[in-house]
PDB file of N, CA and C in Angstrom:
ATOM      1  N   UNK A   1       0.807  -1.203   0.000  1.00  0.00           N
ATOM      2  CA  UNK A   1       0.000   0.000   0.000  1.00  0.00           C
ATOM      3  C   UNK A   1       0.846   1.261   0.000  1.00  0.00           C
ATOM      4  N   UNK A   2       2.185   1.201   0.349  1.00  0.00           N
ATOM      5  CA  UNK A   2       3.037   2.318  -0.164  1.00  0.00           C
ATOM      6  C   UNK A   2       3.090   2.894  -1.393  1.00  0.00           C
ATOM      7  N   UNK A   3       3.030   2.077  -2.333  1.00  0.00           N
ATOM      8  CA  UNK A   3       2.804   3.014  -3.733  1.00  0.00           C
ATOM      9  C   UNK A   3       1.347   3.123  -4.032  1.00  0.00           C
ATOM     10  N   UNK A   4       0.840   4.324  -4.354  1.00  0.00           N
ATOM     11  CA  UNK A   4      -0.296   4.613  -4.274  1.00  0.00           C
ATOM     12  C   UNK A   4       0.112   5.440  -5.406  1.00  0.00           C
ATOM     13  N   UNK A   5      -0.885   5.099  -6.456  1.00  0.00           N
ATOM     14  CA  UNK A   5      -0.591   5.820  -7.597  1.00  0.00           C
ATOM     15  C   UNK A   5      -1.135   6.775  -7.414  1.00  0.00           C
ATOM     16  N   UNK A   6      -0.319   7.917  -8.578  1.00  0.00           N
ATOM     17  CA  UNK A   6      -0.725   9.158  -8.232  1.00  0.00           C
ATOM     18  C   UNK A   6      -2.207   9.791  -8.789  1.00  0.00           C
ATOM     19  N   UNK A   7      -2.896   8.916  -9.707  1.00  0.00           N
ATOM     20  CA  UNK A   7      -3.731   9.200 -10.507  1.00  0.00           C
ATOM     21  C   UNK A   7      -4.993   8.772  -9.141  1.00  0.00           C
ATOM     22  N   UNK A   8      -4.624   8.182  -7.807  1.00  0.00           N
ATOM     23  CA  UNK A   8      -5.423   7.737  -7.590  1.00  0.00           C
ATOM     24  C   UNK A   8      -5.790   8.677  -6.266  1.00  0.00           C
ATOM     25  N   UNK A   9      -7.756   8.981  -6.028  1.00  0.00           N
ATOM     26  CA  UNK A   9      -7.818   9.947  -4.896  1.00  0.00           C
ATOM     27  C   UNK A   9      -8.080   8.728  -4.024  1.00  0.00           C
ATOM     28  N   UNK A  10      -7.355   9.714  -2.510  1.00  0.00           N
ATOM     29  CA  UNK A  10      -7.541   9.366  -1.018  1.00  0.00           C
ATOM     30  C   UNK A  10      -8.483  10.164  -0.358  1.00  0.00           C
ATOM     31  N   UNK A  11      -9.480   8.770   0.453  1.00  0.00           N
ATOM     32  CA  UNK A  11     -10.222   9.293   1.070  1.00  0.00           C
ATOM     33  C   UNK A  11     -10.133   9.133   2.222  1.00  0.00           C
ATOM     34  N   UNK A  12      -9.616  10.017   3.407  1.00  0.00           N
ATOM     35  CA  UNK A  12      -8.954   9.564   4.293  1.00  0.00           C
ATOM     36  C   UNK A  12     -10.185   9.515   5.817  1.00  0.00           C
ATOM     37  N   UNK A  13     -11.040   8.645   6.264  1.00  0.00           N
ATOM     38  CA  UNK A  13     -12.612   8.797   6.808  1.00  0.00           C
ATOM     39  C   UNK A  13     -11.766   8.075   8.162  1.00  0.00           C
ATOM     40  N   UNK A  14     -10.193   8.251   8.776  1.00  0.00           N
ATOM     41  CA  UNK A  14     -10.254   7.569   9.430  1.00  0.00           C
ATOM     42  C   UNK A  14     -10.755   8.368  10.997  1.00  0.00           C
ATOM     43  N   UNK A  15     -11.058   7.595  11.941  1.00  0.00           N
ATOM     44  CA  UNK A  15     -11.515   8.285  12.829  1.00  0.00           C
ATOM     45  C   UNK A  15     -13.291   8.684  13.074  1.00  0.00           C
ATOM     46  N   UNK A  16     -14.013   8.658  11.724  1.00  0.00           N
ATOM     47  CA  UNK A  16     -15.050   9.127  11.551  1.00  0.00           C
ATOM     48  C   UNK A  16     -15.850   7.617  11.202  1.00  0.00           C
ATOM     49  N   UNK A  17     -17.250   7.946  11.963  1.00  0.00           N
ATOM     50  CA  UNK A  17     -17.989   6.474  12.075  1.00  0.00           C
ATOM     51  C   UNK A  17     -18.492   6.470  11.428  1.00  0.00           C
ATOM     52  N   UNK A  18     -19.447   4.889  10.869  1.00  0.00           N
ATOM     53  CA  UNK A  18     -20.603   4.778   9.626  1.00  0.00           C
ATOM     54  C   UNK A  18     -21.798   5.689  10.430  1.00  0.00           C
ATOM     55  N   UNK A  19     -22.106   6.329   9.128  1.00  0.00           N
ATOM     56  CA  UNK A  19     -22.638   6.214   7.499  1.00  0.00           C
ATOM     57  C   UNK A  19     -20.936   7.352   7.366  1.00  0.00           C
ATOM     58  N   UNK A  20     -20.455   7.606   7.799  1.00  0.00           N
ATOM     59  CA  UNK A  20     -19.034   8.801   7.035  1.00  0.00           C
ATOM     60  C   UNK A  20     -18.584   8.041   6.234  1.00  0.00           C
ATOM     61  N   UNK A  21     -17.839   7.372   6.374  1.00  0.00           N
ATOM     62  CA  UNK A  21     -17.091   6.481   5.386  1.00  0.00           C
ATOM     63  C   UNK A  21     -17.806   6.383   3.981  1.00  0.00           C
ATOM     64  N   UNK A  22     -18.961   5.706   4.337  1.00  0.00           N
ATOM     65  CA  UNK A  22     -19.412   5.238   3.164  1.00  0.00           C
ATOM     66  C   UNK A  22     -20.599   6.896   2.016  1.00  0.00           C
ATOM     67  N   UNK A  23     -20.970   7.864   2.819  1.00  0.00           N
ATOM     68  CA  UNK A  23     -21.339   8.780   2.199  1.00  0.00           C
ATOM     69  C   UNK A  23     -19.700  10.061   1.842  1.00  0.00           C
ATOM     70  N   UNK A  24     -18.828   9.730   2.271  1.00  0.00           N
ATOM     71  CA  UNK A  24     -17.570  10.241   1.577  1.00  0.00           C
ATOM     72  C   UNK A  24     -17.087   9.166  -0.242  1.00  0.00           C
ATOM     73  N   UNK A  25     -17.631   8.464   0.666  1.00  0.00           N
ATOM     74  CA  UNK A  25     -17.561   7.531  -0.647  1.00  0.00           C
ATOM     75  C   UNK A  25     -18.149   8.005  -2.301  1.00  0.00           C
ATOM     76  N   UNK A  26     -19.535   7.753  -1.854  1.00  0.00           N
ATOM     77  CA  UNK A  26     -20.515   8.464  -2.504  1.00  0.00           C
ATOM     78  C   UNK A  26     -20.179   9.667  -3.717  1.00  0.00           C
ATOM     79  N   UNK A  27     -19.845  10.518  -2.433  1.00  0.00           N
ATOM     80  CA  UNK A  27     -19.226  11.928  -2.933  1.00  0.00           C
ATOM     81  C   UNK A  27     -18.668  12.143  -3.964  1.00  0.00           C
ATOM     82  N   UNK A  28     -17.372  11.490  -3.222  1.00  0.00           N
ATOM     83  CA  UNK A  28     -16.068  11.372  -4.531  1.00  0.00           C
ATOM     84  C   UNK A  28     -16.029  10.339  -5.820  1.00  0.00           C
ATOM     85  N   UNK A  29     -17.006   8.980  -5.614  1.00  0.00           N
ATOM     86  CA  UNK A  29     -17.645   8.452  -6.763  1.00  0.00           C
ATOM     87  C   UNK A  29     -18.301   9.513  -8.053  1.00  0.00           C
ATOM     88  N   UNK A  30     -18.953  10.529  -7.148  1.00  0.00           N
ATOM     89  CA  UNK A  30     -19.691  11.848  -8.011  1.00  0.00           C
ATOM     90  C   UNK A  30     -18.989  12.666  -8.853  1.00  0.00           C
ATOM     91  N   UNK A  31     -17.477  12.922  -8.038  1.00  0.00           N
ATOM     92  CA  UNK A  31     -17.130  13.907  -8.313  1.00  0.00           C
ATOM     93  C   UNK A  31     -15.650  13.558  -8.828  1.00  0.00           C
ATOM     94  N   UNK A  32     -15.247  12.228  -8.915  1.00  0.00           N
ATOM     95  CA  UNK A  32     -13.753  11.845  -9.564  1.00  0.00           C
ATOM     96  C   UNK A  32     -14.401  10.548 -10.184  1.00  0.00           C
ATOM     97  N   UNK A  33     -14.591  10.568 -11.606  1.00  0.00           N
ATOM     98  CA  UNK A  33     -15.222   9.579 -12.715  1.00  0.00           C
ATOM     99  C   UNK A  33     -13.826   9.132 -13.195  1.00  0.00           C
ATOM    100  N   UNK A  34     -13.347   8.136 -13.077  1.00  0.00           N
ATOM    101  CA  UNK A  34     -12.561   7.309 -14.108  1.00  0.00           C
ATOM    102  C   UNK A  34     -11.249   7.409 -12.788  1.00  0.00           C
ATOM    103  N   UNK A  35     -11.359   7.473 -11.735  1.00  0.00           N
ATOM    104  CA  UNK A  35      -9.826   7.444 -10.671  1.00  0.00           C
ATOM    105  C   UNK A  35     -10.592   6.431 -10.127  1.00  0.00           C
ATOM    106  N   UNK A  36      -9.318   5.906  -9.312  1.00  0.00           N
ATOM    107  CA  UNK A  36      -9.214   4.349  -8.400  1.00  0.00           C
ATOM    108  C   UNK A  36      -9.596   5.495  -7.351  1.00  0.00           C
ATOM    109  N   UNK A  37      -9.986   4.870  -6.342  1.00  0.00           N
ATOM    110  CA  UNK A  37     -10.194   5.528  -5.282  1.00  0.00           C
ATOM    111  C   UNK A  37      -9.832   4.641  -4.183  1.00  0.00           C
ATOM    112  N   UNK A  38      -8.978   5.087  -3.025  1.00  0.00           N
ATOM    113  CA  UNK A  38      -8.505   4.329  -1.838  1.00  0.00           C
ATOM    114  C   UNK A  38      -8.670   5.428  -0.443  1.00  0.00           C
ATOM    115  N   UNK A  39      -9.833   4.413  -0.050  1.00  0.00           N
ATOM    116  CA  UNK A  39     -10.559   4.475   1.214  1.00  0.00           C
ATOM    117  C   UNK A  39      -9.725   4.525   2.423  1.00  0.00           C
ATOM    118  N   UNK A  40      -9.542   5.092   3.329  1.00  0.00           N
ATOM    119  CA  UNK A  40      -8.916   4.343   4.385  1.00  0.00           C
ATOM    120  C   UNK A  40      -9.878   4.904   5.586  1.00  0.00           C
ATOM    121  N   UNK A  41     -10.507   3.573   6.228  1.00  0.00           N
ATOM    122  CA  UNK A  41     -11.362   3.914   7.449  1.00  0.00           C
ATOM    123  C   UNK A  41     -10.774   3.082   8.838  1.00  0.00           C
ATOM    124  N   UNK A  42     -11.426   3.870  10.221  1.00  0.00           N
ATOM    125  CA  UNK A  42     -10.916   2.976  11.439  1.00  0.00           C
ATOM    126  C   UNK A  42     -12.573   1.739  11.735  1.00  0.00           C
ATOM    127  N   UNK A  43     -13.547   2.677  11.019  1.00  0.00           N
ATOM    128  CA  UNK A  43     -14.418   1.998  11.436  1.00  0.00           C
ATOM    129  C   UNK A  43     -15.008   0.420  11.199  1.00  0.00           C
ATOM    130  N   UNK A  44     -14.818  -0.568  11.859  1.00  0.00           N
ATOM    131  CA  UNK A  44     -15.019  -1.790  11.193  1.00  0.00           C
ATOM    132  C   UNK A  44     -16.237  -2.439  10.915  1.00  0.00           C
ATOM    133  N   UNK A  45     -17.470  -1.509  11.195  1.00  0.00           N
ATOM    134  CA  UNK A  45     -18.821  -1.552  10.389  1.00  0.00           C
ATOM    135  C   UNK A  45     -18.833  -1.416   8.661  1.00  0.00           C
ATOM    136  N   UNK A  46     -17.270  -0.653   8.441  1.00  0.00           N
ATOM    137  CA  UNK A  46     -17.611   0.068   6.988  1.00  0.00           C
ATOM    138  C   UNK A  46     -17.537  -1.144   5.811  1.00  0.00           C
ATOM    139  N   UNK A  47     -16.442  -1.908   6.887  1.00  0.00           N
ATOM    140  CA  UNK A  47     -16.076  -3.342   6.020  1.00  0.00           C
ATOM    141  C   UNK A  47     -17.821  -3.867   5.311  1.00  0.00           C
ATOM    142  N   UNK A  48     -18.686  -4.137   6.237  1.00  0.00           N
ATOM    143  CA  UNK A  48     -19.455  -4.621   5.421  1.00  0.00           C
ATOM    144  C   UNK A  48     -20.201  -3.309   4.852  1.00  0.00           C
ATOM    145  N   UNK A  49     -20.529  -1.868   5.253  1.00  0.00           N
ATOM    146  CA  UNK A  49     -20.999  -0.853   4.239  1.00  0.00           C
ATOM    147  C   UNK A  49     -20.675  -0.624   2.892  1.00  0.00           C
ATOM    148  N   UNK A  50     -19.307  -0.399   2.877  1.00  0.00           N
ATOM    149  CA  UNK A  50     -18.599  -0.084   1.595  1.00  0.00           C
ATOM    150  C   UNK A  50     -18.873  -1.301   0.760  1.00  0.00           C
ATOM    151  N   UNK A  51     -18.183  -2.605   1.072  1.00  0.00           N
ATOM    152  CA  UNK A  51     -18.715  -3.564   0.243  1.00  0.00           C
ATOM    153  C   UNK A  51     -20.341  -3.808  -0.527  1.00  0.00           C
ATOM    154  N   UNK A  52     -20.729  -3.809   0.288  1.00  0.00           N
ATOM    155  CA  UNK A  52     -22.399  -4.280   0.160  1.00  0.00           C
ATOM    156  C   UNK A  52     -22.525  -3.246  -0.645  1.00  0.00           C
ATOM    157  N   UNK A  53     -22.203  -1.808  -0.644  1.00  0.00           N
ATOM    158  CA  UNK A  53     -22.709  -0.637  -1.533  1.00  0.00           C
ATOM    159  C   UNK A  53     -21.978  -0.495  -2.957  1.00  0.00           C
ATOM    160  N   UNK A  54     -20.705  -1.027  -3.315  1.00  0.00           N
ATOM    161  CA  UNK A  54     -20.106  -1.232  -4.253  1.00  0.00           C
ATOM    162  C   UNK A  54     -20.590  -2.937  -4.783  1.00  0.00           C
ATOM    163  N   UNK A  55     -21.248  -3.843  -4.394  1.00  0.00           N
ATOM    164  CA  UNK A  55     -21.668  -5.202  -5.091  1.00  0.00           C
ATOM    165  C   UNK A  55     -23.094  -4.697  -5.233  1.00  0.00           C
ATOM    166  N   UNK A  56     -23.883  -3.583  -4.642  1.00  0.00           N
ATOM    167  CA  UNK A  56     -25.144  -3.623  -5.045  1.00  0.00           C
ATOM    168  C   UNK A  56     -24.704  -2.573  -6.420  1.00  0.00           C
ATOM    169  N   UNK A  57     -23.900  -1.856  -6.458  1.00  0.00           N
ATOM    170  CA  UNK A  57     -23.524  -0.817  -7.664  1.00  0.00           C
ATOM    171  C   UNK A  57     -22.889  -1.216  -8.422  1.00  0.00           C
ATOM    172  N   UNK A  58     -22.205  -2.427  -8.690  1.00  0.00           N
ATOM    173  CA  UNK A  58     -21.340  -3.112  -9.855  1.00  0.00           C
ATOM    174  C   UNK A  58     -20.234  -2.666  -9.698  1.00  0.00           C
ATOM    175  N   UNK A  59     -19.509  -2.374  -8.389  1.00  0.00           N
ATOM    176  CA  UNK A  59     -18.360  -1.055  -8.282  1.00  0.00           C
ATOM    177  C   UNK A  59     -17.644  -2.471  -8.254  1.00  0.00           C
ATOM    178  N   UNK A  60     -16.197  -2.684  -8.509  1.00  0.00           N
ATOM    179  CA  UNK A  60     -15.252  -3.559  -8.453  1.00  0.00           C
ATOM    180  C   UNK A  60     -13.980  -2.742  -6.935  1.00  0.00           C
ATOM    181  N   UNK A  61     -14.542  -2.903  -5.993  1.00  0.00           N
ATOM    182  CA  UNK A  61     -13.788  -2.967  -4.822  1.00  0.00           C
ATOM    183  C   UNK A  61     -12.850  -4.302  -3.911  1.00  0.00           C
ATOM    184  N   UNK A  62     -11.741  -3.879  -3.203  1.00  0.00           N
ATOM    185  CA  UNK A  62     -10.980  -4.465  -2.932  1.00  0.00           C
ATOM    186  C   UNK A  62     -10.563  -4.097  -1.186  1.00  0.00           C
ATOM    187  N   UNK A  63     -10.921  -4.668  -0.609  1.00  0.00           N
ATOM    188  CA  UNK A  63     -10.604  -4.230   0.654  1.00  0.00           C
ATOM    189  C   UNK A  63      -9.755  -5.038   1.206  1.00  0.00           C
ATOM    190  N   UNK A  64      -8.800  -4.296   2.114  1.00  0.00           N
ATOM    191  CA  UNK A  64      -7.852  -5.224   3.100  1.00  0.00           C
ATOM    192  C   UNK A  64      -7.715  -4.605   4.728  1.00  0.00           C
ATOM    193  N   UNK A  65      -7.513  -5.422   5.767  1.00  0.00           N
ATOM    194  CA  UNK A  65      -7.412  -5.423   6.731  1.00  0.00           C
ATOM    195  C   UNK A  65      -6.003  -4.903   7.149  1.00  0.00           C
ATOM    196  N   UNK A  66      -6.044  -3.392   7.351  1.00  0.00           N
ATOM    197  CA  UNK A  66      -4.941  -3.510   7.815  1.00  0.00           C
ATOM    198  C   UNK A  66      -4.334  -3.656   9.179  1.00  0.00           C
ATOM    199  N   UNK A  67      -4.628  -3.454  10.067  1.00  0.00           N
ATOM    200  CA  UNK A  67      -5.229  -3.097  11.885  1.00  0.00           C
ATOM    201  C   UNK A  67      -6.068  -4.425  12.197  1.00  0.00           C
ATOM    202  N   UNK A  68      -6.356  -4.113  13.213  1.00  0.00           N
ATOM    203  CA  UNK A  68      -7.450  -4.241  13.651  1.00  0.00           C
ATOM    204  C   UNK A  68      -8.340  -3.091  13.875  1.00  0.00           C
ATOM    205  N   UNK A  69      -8.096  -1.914  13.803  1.00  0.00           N
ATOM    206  CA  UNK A  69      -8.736  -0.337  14.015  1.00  0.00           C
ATOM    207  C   UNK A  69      -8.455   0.359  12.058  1.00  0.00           C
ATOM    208  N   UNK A  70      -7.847  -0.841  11.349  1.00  0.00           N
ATOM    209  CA  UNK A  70      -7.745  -0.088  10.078  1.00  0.00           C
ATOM    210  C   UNK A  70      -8.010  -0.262   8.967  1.00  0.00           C
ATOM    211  N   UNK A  71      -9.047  -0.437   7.902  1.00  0.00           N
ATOM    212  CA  UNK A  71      -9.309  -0.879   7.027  1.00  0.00           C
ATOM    213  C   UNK A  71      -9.455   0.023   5.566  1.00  0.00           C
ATOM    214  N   UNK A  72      -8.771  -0.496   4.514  1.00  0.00           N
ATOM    215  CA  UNK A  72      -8.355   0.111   3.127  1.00  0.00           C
ATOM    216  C   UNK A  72      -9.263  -0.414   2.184  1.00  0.00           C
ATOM    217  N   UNK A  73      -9.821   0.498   1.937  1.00  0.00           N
ATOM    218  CA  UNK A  73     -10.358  -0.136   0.166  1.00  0.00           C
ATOM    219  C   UNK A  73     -10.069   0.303  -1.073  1.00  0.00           C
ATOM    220  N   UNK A  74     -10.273  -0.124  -2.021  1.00  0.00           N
ATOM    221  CA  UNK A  74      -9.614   0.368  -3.411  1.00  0.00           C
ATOM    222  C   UNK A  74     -10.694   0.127  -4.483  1.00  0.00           C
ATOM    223  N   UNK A  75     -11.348   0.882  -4.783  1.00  0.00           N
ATOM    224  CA  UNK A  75     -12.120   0.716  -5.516  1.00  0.00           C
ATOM    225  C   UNK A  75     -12.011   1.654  -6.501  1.00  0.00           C
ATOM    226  N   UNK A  76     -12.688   0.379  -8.058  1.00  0.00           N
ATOM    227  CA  UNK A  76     -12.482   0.988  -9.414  1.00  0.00           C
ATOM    228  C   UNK A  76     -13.649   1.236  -9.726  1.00  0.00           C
ATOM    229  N   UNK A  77     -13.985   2.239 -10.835  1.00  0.00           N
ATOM    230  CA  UNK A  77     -15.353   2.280 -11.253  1.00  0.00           C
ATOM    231  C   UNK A  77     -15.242   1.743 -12.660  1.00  0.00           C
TER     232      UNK A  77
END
């Protein structure tokens, strides 16, 4: 997760509880069309938010555990 391409936006929701995570999500889905986007949340509700909201949207997301307080996603549109 050190190289983080540069083409790609960070959404950095850590600290901030569900629904944040996943309506930052939202947002920047709106407003950056065609970038990877990498999530990084503490909250471990988001694990199943973000997912469930990118498989009900056809979004091709990738999440990993980084913590136990830290979780990354990477999602393409």
């Amino acid at each position: 997760m050190n190289d983080i391409d540069s083409s790609m936006n960070v959404i950095d929701a850590m600290g901030k509880p569900c629904p944040m995570p996943l309506l930052m999500l939202k947002r920047s889905l709106k407003n950056n069309q065609g970038k990877k986007i990498l999530l990084k949340s503490s909250d471990p509700h988001s694990l199943q938010d973000i997912s469930r909201y990118c498989e009900i949207n056809h979004i091709k997301c990738e999440s990993l555990k980084i913590s136990e307080y830290e979780f990354h996603y990477i999602i393409e549109v």
